[in-house]
N, C-alpha and C. Protein backbone atom coordinates (compact mmCIF):
# COMPACT_ATOMS: atom_id res chain seq x y z
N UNK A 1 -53.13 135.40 -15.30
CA UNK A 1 -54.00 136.47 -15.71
C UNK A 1 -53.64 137.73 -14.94
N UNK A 2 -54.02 138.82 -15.86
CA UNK A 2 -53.50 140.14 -14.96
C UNK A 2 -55.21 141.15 -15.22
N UNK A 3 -55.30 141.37 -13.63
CA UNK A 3 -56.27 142.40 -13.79
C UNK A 3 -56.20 143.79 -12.98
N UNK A 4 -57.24 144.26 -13.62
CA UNK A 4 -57.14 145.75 -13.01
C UNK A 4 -58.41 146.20 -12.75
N UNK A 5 -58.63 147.65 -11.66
CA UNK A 5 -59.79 147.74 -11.18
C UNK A 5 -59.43 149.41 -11.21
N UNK A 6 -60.35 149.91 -11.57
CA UNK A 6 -60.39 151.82 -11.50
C UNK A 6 -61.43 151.65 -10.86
N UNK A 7 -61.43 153.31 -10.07
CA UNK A 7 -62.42 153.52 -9.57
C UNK A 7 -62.67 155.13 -9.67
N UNK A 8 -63.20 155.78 -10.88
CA UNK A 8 -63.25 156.89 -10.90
C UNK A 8 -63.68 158.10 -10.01
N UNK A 9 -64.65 157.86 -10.12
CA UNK A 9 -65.82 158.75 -8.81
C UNK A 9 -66.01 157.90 -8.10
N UNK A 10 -66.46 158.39 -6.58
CA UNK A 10 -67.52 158.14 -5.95
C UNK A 10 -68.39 158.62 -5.30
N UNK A 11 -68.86 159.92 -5.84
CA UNK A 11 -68.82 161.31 -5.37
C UNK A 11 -70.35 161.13 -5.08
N UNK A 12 -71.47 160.67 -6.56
CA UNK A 12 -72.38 160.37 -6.04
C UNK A 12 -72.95 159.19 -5.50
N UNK A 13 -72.50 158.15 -4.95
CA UNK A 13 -72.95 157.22 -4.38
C UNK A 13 -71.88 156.12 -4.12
N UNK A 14 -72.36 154.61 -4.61
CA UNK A 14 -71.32 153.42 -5.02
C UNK A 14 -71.12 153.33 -6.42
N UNK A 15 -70.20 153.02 -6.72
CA UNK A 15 -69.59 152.79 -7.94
C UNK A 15 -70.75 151.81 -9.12
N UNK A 16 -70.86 152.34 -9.94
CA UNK A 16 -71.43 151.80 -11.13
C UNK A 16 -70.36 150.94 -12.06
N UNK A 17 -69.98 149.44 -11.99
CA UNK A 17 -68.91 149.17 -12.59
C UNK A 17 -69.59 147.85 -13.68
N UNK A 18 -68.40 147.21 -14.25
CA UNK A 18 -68.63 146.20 -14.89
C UNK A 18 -67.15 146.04 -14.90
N UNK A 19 -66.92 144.48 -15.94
CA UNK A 19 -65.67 143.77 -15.91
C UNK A 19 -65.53 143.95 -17.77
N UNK A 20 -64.30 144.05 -18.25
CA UNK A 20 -63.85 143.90 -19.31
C UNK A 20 -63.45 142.97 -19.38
N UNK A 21 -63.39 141.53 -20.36
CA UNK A 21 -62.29 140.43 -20.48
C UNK A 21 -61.71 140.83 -21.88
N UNK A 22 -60.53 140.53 -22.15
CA UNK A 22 -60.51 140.90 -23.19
C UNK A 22 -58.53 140.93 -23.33
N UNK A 23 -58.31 140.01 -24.19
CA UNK A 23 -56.37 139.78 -24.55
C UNK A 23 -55.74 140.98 -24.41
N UNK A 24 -55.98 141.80 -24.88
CA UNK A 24 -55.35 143.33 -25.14
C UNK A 24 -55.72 144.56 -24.07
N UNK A 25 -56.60 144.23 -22.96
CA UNK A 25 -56.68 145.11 -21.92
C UNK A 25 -55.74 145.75 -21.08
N UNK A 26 -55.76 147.03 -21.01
CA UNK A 26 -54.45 147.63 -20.22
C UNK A 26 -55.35 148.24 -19.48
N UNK A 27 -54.13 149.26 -18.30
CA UNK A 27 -54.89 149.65 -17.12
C UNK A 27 -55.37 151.21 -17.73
N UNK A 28 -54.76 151.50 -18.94
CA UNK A 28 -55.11 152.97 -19.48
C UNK A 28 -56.26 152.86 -20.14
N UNK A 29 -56.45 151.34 -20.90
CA UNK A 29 -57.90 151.56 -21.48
C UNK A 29 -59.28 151.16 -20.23
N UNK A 30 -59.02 150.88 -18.77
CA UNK A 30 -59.67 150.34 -17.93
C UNK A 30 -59.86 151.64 -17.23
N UNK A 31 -58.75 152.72 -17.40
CA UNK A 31 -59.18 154.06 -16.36
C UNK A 31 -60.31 154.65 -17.60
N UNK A 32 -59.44 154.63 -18.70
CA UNK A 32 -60.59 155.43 -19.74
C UNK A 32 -62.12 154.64 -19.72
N UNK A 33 -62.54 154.24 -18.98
CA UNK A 33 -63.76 152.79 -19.59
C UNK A 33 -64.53 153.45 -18.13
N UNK A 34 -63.63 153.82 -16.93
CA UNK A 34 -64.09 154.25 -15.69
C UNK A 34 -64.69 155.64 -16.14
N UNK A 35 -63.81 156.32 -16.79
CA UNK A 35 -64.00 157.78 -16.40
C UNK A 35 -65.49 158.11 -17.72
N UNK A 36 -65.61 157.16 -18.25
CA UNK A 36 -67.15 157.10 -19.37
C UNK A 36 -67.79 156.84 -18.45
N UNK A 37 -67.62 155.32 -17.65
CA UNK A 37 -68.86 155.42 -16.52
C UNK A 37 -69.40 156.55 -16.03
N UNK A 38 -68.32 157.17 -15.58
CA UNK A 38 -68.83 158.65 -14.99
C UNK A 38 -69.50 159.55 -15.14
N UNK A 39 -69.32 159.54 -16.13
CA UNK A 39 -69.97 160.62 -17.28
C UNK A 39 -71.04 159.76 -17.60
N UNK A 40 -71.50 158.48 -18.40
CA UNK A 40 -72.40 158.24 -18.46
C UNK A 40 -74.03 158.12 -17.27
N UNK A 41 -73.28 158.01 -15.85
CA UNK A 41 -74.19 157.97 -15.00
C UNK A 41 -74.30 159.53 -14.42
N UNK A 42 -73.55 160.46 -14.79
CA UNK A 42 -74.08 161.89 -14.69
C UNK A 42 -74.88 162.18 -15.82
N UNK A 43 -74.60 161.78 -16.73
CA UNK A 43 -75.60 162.18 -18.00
C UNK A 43 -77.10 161.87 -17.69
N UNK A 44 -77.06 160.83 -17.06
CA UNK A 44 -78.75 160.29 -16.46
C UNK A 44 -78.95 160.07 -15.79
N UNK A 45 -78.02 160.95 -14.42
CA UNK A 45 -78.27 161.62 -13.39
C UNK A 45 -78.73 160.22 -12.03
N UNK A 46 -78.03 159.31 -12.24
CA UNK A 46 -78.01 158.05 -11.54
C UNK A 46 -77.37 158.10 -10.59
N UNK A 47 -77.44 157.64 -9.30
CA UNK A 47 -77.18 158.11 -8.04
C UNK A 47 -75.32 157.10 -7.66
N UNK A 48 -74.72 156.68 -8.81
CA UNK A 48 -74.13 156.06 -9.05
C UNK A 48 -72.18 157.10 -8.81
N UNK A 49 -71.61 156.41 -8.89
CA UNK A 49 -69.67 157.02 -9.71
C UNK A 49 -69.89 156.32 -10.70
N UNK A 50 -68.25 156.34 -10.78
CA UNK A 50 -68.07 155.58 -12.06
C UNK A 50 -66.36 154.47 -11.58
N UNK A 51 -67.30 153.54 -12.22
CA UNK A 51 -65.52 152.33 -11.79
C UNK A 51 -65.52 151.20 -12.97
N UNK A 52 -64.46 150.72 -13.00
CA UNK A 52 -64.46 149.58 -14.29
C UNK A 52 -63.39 148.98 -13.66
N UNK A 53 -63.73 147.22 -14.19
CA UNK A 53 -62.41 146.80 -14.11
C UNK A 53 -62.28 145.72 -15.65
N UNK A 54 -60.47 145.14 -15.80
CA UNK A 54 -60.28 144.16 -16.86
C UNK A 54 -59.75 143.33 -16.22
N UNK A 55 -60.04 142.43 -16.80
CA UNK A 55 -58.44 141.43 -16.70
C UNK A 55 -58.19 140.57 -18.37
N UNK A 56 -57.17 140.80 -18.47
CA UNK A 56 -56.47 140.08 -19.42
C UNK A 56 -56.33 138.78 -20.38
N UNK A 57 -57.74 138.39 -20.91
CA UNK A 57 -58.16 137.13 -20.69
C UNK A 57 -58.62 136.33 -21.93
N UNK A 58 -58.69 135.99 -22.84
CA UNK A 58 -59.50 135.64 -24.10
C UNK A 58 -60.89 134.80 -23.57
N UNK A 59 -61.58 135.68 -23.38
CA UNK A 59 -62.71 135.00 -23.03
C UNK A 59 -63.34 133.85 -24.04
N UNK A 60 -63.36 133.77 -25.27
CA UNK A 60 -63.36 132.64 -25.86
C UNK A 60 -62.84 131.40 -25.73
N UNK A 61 -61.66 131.36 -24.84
CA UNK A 61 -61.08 130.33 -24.76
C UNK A 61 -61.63 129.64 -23.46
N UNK A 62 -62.66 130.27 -22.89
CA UNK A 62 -62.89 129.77 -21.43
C UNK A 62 -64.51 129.88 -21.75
N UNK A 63 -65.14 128.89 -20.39
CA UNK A 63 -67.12 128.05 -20.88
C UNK A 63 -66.85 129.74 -19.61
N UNK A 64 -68.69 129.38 -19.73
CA UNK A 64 -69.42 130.82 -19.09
C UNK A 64 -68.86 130.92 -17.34
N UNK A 65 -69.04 129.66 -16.99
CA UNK A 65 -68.84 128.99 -15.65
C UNK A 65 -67.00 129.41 -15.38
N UNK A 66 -66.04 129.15 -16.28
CA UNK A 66 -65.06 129.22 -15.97
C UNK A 66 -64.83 131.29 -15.71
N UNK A 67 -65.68 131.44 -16.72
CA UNK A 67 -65.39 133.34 -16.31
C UNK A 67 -65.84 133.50 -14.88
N UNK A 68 -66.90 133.17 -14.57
CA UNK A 68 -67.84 133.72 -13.39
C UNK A 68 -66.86 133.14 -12.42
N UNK A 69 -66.18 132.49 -12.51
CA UNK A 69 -65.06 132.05 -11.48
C UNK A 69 -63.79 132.96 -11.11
N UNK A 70 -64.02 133.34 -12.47
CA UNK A 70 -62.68 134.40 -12.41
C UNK A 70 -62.95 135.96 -11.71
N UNK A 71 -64.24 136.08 -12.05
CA UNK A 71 -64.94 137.13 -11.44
C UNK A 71 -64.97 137.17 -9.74
């Protein structure tokens, strides 16, 4: 598996992130996914940045337990 981690801002606080799984994830659609965080937690003014990460993964092919592992 290949993953990746952006970290856009952190200007106002800690990073506001989540994980993408997903076969077709690259690190360009993982910066673009960061830099919405950003913007979405300035839009509503949340004491937050903005960060995202993926990794490369068909989450269908794996139970709930096997993701949270990967996490």
């Amino acid at each position: 598996m290949t993953g990746y981690r952006v970290q856009h801002s952190l200007t106002h606080g800690s990073d506001k992130r989540g994980i993408r799984f997903a076969p077709s994830v690259d690190i360009d659609e993982v910066r673009a996914l960061a830099m919405l965080m950003t913007w979405k937690v300035a839009l509503f003014n949340l004491p937050y940045g903005g960060a995202k990460g993926g990794v490369e993964i068909n989450p269908r092919n794996y139970s709930e337990a096997e993701l949270e592992r990967v996490t």
